[in-house]
Protein backbone atom coordinates (compact mmCIF):
# COMPACT_ATOMS: atom_id res chain seq x y z
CA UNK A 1 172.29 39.20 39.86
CA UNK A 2 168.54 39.66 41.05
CA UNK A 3 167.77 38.54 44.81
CA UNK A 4 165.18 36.22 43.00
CA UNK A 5 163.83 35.17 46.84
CA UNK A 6 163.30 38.44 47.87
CA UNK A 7 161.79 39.45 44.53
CA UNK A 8 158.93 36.66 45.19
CA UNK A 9 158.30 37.55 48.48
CA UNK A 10 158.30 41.32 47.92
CA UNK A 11 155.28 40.30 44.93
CA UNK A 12 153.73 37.66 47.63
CA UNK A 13 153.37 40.35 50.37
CA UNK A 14 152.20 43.42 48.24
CA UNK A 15 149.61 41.23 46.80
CA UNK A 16 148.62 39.99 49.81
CA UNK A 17 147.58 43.49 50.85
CA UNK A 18 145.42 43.78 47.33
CA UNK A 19 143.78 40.79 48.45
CA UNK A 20 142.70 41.90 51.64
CA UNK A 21 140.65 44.87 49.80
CA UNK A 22 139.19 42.85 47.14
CA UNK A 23 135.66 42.96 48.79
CA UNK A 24 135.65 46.37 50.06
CA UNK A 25 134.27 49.44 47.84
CA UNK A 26 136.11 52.48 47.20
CA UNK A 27 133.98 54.03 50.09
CA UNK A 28 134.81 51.50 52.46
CA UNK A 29 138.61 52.25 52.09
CA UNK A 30 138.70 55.59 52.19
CA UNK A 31 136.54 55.83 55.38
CA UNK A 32 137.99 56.23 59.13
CA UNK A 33 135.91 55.55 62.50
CA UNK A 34 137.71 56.59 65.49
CA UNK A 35 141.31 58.62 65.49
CA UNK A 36 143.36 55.04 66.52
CA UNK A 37 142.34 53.25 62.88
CA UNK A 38 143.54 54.75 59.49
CA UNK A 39 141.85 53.63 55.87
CA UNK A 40 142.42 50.97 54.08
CA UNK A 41 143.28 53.18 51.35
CA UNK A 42 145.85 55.18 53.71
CA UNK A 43 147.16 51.69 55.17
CA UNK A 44 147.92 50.98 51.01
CA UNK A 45 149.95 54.41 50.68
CA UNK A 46 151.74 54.08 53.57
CA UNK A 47 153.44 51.30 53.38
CA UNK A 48 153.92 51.88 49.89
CA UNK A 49 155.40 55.45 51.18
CA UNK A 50 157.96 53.51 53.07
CA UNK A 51 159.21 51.33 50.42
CA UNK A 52 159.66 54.73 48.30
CA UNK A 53 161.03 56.89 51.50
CA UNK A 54 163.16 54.59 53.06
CA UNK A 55 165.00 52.64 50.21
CA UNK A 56 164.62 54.68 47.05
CA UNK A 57 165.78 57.16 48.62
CA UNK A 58 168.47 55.49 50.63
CA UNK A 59 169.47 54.24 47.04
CA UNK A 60 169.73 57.75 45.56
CA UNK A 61 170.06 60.68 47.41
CA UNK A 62 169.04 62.90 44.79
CA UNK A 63 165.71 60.91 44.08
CA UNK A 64 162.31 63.13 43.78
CA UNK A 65 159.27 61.31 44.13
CA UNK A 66 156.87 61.88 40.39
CA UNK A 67 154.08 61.90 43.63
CA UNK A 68 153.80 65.53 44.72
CA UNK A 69 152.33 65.51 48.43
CA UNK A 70 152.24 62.09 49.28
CA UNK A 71 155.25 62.80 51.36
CA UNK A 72 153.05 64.46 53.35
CA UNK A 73 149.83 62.77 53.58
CA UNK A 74 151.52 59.11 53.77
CA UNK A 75 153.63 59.94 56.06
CA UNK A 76 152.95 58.40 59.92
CA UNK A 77 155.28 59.49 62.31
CA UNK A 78 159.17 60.07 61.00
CA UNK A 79 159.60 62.87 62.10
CA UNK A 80 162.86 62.72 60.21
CA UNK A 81 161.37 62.64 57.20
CA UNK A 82 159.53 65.75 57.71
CA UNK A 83 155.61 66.90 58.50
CA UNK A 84 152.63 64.44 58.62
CA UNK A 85 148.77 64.68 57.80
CA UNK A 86 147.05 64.65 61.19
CA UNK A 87 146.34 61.08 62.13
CA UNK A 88 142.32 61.50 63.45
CA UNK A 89 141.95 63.53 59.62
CA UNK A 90 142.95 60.66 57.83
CA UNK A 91 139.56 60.12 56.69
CA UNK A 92 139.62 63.51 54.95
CA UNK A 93 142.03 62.31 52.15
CA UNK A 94 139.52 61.87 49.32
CA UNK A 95 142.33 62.66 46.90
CA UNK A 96 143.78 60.52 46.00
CA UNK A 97 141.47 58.08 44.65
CA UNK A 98 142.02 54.65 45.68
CA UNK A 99 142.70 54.23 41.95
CA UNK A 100 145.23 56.64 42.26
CA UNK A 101 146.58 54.65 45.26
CA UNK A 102 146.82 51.55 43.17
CA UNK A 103 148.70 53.74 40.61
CA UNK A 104 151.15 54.51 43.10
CA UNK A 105 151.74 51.20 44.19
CA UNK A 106 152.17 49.57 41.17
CA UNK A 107 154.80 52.43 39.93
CA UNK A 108 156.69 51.82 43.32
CA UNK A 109 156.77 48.28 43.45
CA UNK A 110 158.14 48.63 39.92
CA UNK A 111 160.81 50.78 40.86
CA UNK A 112 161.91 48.25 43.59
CA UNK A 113 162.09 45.13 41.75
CA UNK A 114 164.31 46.98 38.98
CA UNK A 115 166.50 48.09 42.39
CA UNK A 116 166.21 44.13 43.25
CA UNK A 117 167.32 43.04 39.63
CA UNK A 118 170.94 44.62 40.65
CA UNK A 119 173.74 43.73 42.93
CA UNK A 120 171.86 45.94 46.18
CA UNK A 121 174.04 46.57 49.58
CA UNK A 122 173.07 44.07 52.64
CA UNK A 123 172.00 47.09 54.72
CA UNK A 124 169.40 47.94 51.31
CA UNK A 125 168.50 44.35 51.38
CA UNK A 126 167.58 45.04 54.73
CA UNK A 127 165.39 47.90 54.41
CA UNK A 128 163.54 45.94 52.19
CA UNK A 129 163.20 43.02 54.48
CA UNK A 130 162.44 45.45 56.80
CA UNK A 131 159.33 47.16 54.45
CA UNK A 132 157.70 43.79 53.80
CA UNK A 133 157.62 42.93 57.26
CA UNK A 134 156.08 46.52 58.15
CA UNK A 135 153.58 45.88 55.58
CA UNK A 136 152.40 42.85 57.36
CA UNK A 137 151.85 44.42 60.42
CA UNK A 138 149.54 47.54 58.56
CA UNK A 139 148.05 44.04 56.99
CA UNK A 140 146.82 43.37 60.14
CA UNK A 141 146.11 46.72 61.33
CA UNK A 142 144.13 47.23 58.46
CA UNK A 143 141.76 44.61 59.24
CA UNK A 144 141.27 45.56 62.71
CA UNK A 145 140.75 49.27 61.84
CA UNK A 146 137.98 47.85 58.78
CA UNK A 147 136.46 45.42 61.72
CA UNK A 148 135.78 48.76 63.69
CA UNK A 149 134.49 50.89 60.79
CA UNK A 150 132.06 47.80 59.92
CA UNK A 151 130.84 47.69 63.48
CA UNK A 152 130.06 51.46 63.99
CA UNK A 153 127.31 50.55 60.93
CA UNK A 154 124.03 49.14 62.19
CA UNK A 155 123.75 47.15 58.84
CA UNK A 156 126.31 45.38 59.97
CA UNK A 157 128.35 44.66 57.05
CA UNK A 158 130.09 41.55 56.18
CA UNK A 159 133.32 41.28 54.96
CA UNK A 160 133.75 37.99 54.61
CA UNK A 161 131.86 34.93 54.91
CA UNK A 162 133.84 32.26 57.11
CA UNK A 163 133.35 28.33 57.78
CA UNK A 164 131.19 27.92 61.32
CA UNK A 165 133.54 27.00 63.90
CA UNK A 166 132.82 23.76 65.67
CA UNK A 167 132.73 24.18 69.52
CA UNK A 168 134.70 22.03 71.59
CA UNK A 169 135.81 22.31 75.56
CA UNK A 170 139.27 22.35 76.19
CA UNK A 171 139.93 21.67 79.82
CA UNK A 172 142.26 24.32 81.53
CA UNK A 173 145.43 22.51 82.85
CA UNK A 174 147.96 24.10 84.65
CA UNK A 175 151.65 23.29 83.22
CA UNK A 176 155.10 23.92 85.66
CA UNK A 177 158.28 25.99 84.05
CA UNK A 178 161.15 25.51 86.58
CA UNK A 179 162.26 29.06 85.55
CA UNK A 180 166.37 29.67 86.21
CA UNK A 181 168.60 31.92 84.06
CA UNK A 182 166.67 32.12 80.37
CA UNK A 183 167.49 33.76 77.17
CA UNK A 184 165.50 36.10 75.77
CA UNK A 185 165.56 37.99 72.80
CA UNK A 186 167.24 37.60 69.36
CA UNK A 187 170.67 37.95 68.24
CA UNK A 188 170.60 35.61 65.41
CA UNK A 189 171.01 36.54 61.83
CA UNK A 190 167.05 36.15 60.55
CA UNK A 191 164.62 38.76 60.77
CA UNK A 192 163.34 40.61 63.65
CA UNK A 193 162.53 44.00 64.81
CA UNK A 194 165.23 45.80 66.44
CA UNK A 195 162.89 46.10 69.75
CA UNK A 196 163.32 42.20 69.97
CA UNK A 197 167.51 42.44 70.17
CA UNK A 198 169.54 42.01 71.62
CA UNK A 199 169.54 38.45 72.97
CA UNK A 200 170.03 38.28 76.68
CA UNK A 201 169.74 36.21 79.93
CA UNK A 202 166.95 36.83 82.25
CA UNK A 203 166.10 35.38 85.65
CA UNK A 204 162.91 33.54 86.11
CA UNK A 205 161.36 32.01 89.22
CA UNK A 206 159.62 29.16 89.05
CA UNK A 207 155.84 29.86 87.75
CA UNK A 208 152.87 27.78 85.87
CA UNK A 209 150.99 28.73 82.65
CA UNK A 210 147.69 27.84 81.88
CA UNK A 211 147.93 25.25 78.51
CA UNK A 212 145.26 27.72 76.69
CA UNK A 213 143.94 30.96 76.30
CA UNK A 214 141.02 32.00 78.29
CA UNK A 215 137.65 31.12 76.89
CA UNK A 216 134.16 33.73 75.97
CA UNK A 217 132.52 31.10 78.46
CA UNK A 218 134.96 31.43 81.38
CA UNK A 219 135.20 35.88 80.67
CA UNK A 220 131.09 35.38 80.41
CA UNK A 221 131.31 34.24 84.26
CA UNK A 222 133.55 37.55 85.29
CA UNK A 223 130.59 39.85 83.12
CA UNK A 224 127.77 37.56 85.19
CA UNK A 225 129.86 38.28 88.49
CA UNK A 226 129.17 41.97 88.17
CA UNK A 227 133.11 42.49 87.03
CA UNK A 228 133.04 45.53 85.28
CA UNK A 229 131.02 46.87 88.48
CA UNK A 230 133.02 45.69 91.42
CA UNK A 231 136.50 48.22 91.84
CA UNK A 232 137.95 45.52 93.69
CA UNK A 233 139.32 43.71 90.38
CA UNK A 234 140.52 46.93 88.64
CA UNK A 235 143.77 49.02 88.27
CA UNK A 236 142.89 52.35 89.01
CA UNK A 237 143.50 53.59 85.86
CA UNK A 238 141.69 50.71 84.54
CA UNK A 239 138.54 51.44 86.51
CA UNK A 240 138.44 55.07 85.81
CA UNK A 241 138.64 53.95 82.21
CA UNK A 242 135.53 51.51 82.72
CA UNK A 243 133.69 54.22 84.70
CA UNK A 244 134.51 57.21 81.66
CA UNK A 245 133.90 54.66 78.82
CA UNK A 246 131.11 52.78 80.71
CA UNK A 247 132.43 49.39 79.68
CA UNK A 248 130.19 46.46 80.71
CA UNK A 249 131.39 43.44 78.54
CA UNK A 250 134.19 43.07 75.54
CA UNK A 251 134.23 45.19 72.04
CA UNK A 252 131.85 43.88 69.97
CA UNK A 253 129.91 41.84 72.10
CA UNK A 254 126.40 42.47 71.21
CA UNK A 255 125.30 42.75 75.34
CA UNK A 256 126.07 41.42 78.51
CA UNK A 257 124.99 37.92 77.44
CA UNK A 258 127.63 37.53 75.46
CA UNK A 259 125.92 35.22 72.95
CA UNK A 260 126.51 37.26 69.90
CA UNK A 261 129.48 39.22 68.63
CA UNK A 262 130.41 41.41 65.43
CA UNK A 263 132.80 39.98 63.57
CA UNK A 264 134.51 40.48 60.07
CA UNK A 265 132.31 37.93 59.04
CA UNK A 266 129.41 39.93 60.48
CA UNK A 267 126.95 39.27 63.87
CA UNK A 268 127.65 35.97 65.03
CA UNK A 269 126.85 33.36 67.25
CA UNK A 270 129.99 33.33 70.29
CA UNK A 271 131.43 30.20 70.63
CA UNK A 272 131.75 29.65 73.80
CA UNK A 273 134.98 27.91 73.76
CA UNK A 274 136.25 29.88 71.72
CA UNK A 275 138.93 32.92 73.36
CA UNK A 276 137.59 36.06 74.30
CA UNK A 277 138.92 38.30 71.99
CA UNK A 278 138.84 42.29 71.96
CA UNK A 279 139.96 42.86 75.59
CA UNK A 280 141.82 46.07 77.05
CA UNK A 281 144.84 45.43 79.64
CA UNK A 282 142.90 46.43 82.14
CA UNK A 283 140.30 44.28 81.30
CA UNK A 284 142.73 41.23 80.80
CA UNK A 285 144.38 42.30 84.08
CA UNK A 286 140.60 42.14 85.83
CA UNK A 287 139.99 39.01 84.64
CA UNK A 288 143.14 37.58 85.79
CA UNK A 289 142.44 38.93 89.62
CA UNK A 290 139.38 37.84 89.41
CA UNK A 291 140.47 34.28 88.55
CA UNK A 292 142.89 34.38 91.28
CA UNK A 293 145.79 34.09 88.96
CA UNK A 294 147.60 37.01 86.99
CA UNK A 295 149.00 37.64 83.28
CA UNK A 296 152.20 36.04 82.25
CA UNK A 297 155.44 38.56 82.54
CA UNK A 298 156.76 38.76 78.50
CA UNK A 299 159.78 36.60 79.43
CA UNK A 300 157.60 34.26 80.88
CA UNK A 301 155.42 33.83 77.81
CA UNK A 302 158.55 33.51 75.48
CA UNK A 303 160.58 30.76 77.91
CA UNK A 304 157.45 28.73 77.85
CA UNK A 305 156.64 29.21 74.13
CA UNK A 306 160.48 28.49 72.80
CA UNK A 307 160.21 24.75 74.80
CA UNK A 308 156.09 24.31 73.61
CA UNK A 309 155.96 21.30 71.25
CA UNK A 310 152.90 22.90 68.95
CA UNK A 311 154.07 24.30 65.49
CA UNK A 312 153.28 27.97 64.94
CA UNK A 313 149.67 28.04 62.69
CA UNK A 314 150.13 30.07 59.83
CA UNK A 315 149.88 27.93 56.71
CA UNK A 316 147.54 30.52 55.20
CA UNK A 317 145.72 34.15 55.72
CA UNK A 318 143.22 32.80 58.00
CA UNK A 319 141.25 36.11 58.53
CA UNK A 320 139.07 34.69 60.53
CA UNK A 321 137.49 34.74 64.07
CA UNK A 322 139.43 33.24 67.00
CA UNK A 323 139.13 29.22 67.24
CA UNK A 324 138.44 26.82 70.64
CA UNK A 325 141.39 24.99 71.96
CA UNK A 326 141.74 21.34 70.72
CA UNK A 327 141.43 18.82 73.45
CA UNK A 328 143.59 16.59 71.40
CA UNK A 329 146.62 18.51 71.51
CA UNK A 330 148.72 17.99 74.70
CA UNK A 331 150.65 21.10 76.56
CA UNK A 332 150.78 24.43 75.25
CA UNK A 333 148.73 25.33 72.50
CA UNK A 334 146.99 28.48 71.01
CA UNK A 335 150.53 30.52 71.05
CA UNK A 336 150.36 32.01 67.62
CA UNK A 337 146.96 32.19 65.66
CA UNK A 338 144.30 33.24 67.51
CA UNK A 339 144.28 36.26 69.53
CA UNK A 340 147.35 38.85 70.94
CA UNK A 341 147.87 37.48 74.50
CA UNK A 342 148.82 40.24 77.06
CA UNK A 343 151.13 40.38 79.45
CA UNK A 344 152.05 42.21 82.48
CA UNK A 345 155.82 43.44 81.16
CA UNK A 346 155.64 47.40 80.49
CA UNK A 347 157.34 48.07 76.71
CA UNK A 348 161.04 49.07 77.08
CA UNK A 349 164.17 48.33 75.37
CA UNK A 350 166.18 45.31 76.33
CA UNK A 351 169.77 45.52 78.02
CA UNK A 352 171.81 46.62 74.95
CA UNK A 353 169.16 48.15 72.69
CA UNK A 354 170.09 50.02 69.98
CA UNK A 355 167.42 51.44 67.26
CA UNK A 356 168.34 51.34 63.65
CA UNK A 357 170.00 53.62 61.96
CA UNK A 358 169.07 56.48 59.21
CA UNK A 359 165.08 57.37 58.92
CA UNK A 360 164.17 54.06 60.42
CA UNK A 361 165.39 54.60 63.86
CA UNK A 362 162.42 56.50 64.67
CA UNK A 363 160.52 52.42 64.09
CA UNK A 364 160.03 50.97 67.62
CA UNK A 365 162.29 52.89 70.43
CA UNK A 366 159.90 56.39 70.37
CA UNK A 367 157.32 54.52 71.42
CA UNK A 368 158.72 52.14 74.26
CA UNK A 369 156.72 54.90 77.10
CA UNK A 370 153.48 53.91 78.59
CA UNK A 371 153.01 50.53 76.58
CA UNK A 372 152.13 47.08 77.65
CA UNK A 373 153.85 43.77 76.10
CA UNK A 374 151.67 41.15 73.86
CA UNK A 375 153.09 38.20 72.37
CA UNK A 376 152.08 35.66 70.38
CA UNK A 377 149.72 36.41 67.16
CA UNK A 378 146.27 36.21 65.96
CA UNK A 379 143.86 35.23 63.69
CA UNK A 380 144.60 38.37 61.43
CA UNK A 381 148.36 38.16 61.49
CA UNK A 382 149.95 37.13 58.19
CA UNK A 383 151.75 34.22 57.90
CA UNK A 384 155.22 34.01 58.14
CA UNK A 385 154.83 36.69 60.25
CA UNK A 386 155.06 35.23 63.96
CA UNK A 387 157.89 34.11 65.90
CA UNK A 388 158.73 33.15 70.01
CA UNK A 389 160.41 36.75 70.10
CA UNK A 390 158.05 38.99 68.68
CA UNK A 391 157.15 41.83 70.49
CA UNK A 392 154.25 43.61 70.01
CA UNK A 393 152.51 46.53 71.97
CA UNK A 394 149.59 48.64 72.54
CA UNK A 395 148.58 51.39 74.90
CA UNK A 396 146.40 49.97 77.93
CA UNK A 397 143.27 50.98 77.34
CA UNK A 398 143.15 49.92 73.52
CA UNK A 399 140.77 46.96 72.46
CA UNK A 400 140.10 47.28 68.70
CA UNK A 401 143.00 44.66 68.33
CA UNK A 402 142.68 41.07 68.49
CA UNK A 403 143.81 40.57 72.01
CA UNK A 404 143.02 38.02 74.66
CA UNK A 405 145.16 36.42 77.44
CA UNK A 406 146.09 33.31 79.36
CA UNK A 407 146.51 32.82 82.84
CA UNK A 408 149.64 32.40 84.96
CA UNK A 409 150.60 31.67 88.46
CA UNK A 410 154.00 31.72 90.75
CA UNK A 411 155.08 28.19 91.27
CA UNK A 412 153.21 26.86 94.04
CA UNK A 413 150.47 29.55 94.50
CA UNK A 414 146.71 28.27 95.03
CA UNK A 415 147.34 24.89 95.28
């Protein structure tokens, strides 16, 4: 009998991914602006690639893909599965067309939903589960990399036009976690990455968390302060990075004012209330010296978010730019859909990890090295997609994601 659930949401997801190129042209996909982002078009294949990789062929071992090369070229880092196109060359694949792309999806979705239309094993089911989920997260990736391609053009292209957000002051409050012996982690039967199992107890001291994220207004104060100038505020790898990259202010700020930013809707007026968005690590990490506070550990973030009262935000595919706090809404808000929040927990497996088996155990543990933590979600993630124990991750000095942070204190500090 066909997994009729599973069906819909396997159709919901892969159209959601169509959706997101609707506006662009066939150049704008296939174009890439720095070696970290991938085209739109090559965001389409890949995940596409997966689906075919991972569960056709988990489903027959004898299966050869009709798709000579894509293998290759659509492949992003198994190195189970065999050799990859060079990541920073992605931009080179003019063939195939994005046409062709669309051909290829459509002939592998097909191929799945027959698979779904049978009695499939749990651990297929899985893979599947797994696939749509991955295909989220390239959703969002996608429209970070197409953010950063837009930006590097002085027409400044718009991709979409978005309502004007009204601008409203939130005032920072300070709220108190007793702290104790928390669990963390998932062990439950829904979905999650294997990076957020398993589900274990972690000791917390008492600390406080600021009720929202920080504000372009209050990071505007740090740029006026001479912040990206004064080594006192910096990691050491953080100010070398300033120094080699000459950072002065946040990604797509226009200049140190901080009055106008690039956004997927274009050059736009900064709210100032609304989070600063675009931030390294070691810029969040600045920031929170400088404010005489630091960032939350992971564990922190996820106690405090499992007991917050606010529902998680993700009725719809907001693609839009990050939002001001609402003054009306008491204790913890802003968790899940406006920017990444970082933290100050380095990316490593929990107590117990184990990665999946087969091809996909290459997923998350390879790159648990040199990461930092960020929780939460943003205004690009999908819905459906966030939850308390998600754990994403990026490499310190990265910025081209939608990432911002809140402030946190030990229990008792500054008062």
């Amino acid at each position: 009998m066909m997994n009729a659930a599973l069906a819909a949401r396997f159709r919901a997801v892969r159209r959601d991914s169509e959706n997101l190129i609707a506006p662009l042209s066939a150049e704008d996909a296939g174009a890439q602006s720095m070696p970290d982002a991938s085209p739109a078009k090559w965001h389409l294949a890949h995940t596409t690639w997966f689906f075919e990789t991972v569960v056709l062929e988990t489903l027959d071992s004898a299966y050869q893909s009709p798709f000579n090369g894509f293998r290759v070229l659509f492949n992003s880092y198994y190195q189970g599965v065999g050799p990859q196109f060079a990541r920073p060359q992605r931009g080179l694949i003019t063939r195939p067309s994005l046409a062709e792309v669309m051909h290829y999806r459509a002939a592998i979705e097909a191929r799945i939903l027959q698979a779904l239309s049978n009695e499939l094993p749990a651990s297929v089911l899985g893979l599947i589960e797994l696939g749509l989920h991955h295909e989220q997260q390239h959703q969002e990736l996608l429209l970070m990399d197409l953010k950063h391609l837009f930006a590097c053009n002085p027409l400044g292209p718009v991709y979409r036009d978005f309502p004007p957000v009204t601008d409203i002051e939130t005032p920072l409050q300070w709220l108190e976690y007793a702290g104790g012996v928390v669990e963390v982690g998932t062990s439950g039967p829904t979905f999650a990455f294997d990076n957020e199992r398993p589900q274990h107890q972690h000791y917390l001291a008492p600390f406080v968390l600021a009720n929202r994220l920080v504000t372009n207004r209050e990071f505007l104060a740090f740029v006026s302060d001479c912040g990206y100038r004064d080594p006192a505020h910096w990691l050491a790898d953080g100010w070398s990075t300033v120094q080699r990259e000459q950072w002065a202010y946040p990604a797509y700020w226009r200049d140190e004012r901080g009055h106008e930013a690039f956004t997927l809707g274009g050059w736009c007026t900064l709210p100032p209330n609304a989070p600063v968005c675009h931030l390294s690590f070691y810029e969040a990490d600045a920031y929170a010296r400088w404010a005489g506070a630091r960032l939350p550990t992971e564990f922190e973030w996820e106690h405090a978010a499992g007991h917050a009262s606010a529902p998680v935000v993700s009725e719809v595919f907001a693609v839009r730019h990050p939002r001001p706090a609402n003054p009306a809404i008491a204790g913890l808000q802003q968790l899940f859909d406006e920017v990444w929040q970082w933290t100050g927990s380095a990316y490593s497996p929990y107590p117990g990890f184990r990665p999946l088996s087969g091809v996909v155990a290459e997923y998350n543990g390879k790159f648990m090295a040199n990461q930092l933590v960020l929780r939460g979600g943003c205004c690009a993630t999908p819905p459906g997609h966030t939850r308390v124990s998600y754990r994403n991750f990026f490499y310190p000095h990265q910025r081209w994601q939608f990432a911002g942070l809140r402030l946190a204190r030990d229990f008792g500090a500054n008062d």
